[in-house]
Protein backbone atom coordinates (compact mmCIF):
# COMPACT_ATOMS: atom_id res chain seq x y z
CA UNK A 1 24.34 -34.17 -70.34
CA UNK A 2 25.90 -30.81 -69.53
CA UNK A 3 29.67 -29.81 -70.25
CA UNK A 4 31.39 -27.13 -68.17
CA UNK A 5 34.87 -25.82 -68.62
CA UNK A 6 36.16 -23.13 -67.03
CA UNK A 7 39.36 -21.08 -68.21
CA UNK A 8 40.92 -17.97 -66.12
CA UNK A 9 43.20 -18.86 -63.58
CA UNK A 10 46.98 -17.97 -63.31
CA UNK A 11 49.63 -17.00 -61.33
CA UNK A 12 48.98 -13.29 -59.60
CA UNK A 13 50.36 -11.41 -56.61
CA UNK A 14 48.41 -10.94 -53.44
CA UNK A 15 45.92 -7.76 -54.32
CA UNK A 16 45.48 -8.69 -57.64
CA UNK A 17 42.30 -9.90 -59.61
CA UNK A 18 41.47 -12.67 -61.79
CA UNK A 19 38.29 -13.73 -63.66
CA UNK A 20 37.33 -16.98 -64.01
CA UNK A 21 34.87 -18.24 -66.61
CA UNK A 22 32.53 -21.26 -66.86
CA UNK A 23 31.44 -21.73 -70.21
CA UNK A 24 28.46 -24.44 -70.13
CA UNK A 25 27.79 -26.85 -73.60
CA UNK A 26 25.11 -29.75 -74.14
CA UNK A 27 21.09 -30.33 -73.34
CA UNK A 28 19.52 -27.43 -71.30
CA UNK A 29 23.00 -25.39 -71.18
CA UNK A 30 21.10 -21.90 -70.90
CA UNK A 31 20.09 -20.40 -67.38
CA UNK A 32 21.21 -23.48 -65.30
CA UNK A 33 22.12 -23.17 -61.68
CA UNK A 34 26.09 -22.71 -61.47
CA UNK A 35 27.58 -23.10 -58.22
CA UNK A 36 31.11 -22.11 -58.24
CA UNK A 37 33.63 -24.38 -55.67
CA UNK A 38 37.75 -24.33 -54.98
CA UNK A 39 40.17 -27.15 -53.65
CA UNK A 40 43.05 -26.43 -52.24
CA UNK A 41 46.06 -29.26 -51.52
CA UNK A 42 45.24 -31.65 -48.69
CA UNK A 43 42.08 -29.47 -47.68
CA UNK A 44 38.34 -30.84 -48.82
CA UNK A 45 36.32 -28.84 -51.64
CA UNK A 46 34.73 -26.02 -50.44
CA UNK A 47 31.90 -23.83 -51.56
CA UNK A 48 32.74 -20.32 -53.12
CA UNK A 49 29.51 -19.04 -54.76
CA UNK A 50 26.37 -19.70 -56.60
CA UNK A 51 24.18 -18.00 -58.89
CA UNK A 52 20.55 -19.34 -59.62
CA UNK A 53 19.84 -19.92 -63.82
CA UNK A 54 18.11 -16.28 -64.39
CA UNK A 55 20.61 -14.59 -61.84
CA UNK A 56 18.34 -13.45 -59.59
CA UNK A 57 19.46 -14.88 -56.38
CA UNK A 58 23.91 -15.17 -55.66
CA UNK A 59 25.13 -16.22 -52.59
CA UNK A 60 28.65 -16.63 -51.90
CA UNK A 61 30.88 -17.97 -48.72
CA UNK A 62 31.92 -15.48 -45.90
CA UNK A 63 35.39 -16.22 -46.99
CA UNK A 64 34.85 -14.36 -50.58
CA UNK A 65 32.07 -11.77 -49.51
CA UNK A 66 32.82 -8.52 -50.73
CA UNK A 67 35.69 -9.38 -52.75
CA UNK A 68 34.43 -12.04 -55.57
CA UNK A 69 31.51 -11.63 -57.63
CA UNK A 70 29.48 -14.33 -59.75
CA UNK A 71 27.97 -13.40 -62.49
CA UNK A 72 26.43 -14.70 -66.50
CA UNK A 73 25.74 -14.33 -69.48
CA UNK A 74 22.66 -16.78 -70.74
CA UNK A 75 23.32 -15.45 -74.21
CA UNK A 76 26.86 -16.78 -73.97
CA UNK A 77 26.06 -20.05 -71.61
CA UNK A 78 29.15 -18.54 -69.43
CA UNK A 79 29.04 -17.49 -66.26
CA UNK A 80 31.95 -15.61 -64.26
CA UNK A 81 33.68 -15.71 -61.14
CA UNK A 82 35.55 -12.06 -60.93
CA UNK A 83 37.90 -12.38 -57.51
CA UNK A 84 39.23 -9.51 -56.34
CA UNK A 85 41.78 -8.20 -53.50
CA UNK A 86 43.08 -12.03 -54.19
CA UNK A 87 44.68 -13.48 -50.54
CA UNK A 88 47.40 -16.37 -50.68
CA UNK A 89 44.50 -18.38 -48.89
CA UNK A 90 42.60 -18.09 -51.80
CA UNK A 91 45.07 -20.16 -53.80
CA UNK A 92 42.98 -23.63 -55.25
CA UNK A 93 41.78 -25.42 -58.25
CA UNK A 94 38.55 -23.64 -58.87
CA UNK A 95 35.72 -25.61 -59.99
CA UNK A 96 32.36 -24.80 -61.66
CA UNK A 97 28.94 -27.21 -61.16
CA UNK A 98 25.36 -27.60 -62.49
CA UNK A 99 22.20 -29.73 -60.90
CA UNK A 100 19.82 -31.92 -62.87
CA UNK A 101 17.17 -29.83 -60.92
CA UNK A 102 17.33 -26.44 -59.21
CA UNK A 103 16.48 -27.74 -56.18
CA UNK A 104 18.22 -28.75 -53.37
CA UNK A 105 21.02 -27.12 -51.19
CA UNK A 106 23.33 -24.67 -53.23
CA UNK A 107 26.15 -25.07 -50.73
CA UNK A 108 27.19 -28.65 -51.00
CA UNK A 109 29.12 -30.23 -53.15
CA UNK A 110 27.28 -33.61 -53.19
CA UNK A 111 24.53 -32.16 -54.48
CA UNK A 112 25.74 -31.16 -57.72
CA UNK A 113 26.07 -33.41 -61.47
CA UNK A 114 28.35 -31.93 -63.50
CA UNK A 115 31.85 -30.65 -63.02
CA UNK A 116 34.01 -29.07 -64.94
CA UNK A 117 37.62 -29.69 -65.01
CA UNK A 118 39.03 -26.97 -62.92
CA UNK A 119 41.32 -24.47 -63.22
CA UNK A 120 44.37 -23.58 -61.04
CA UNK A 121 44.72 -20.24 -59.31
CA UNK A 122 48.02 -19.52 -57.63
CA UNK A 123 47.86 -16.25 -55.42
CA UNK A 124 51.63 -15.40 -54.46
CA UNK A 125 52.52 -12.88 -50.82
């Protein structure tokens, strides 16, 4: 079993930037695939980013490229999510996710084992 819990949303202004954390707990919780995902209301979960368990290969959604950047720290089982130039369309729970296995497809949700509870960020114009 893995435990994820993430912590960094809030309330900003459009332009602003927020870090998000994902700070991973139980068997095997060092250099695990994190895929980072957001919900917002009445709209499915989408994919945001994903960073492989040594951090050697990111990939992130159109949506986000160039302004959010994934990141860890295996020493402190965390890994970030720093989003920058924030948009109002950006506004969602934001969810972190581990695998059993590396394999498989980084980009959908189904594939993924353990969730963290989320945390809410609110992106004002």
């Amino acid at each position: 079993q893995v435990q994820l819990v993430e912590s960094g949303g809030g309330l900003v202004q459009a332009g602003a930037s927020l870090r998000l954390s994902c700070a991973a707990s139980g068997r095997t919780a060092m250099s695990i695939p994190i895929g980072w995902f957001r919900q917002a209301p009445g709209k499915e979960r989408e994919f945001v980013a994903y960073i492989s368990g040594i951090g050697t290969r990111t990939y992130y959604a159109d949506s986000v490229k160039g302004r959010f950047t994934i990141s860890r720290d295996n020493a402190k089982n965390t890994v970030y999510l720093q989003l920058n130039s924030l948009k109002p369309e950006d506004t969602a729970i934001y969810y972190c996710a581990t695998k059993n296995s590396p394999g498989g497809s980084y980009y959908f949700s189904k594939d993924y084992d353990y969730w963290g509870q989320g945390t809410q960020v609110t992106v004002s114009s």
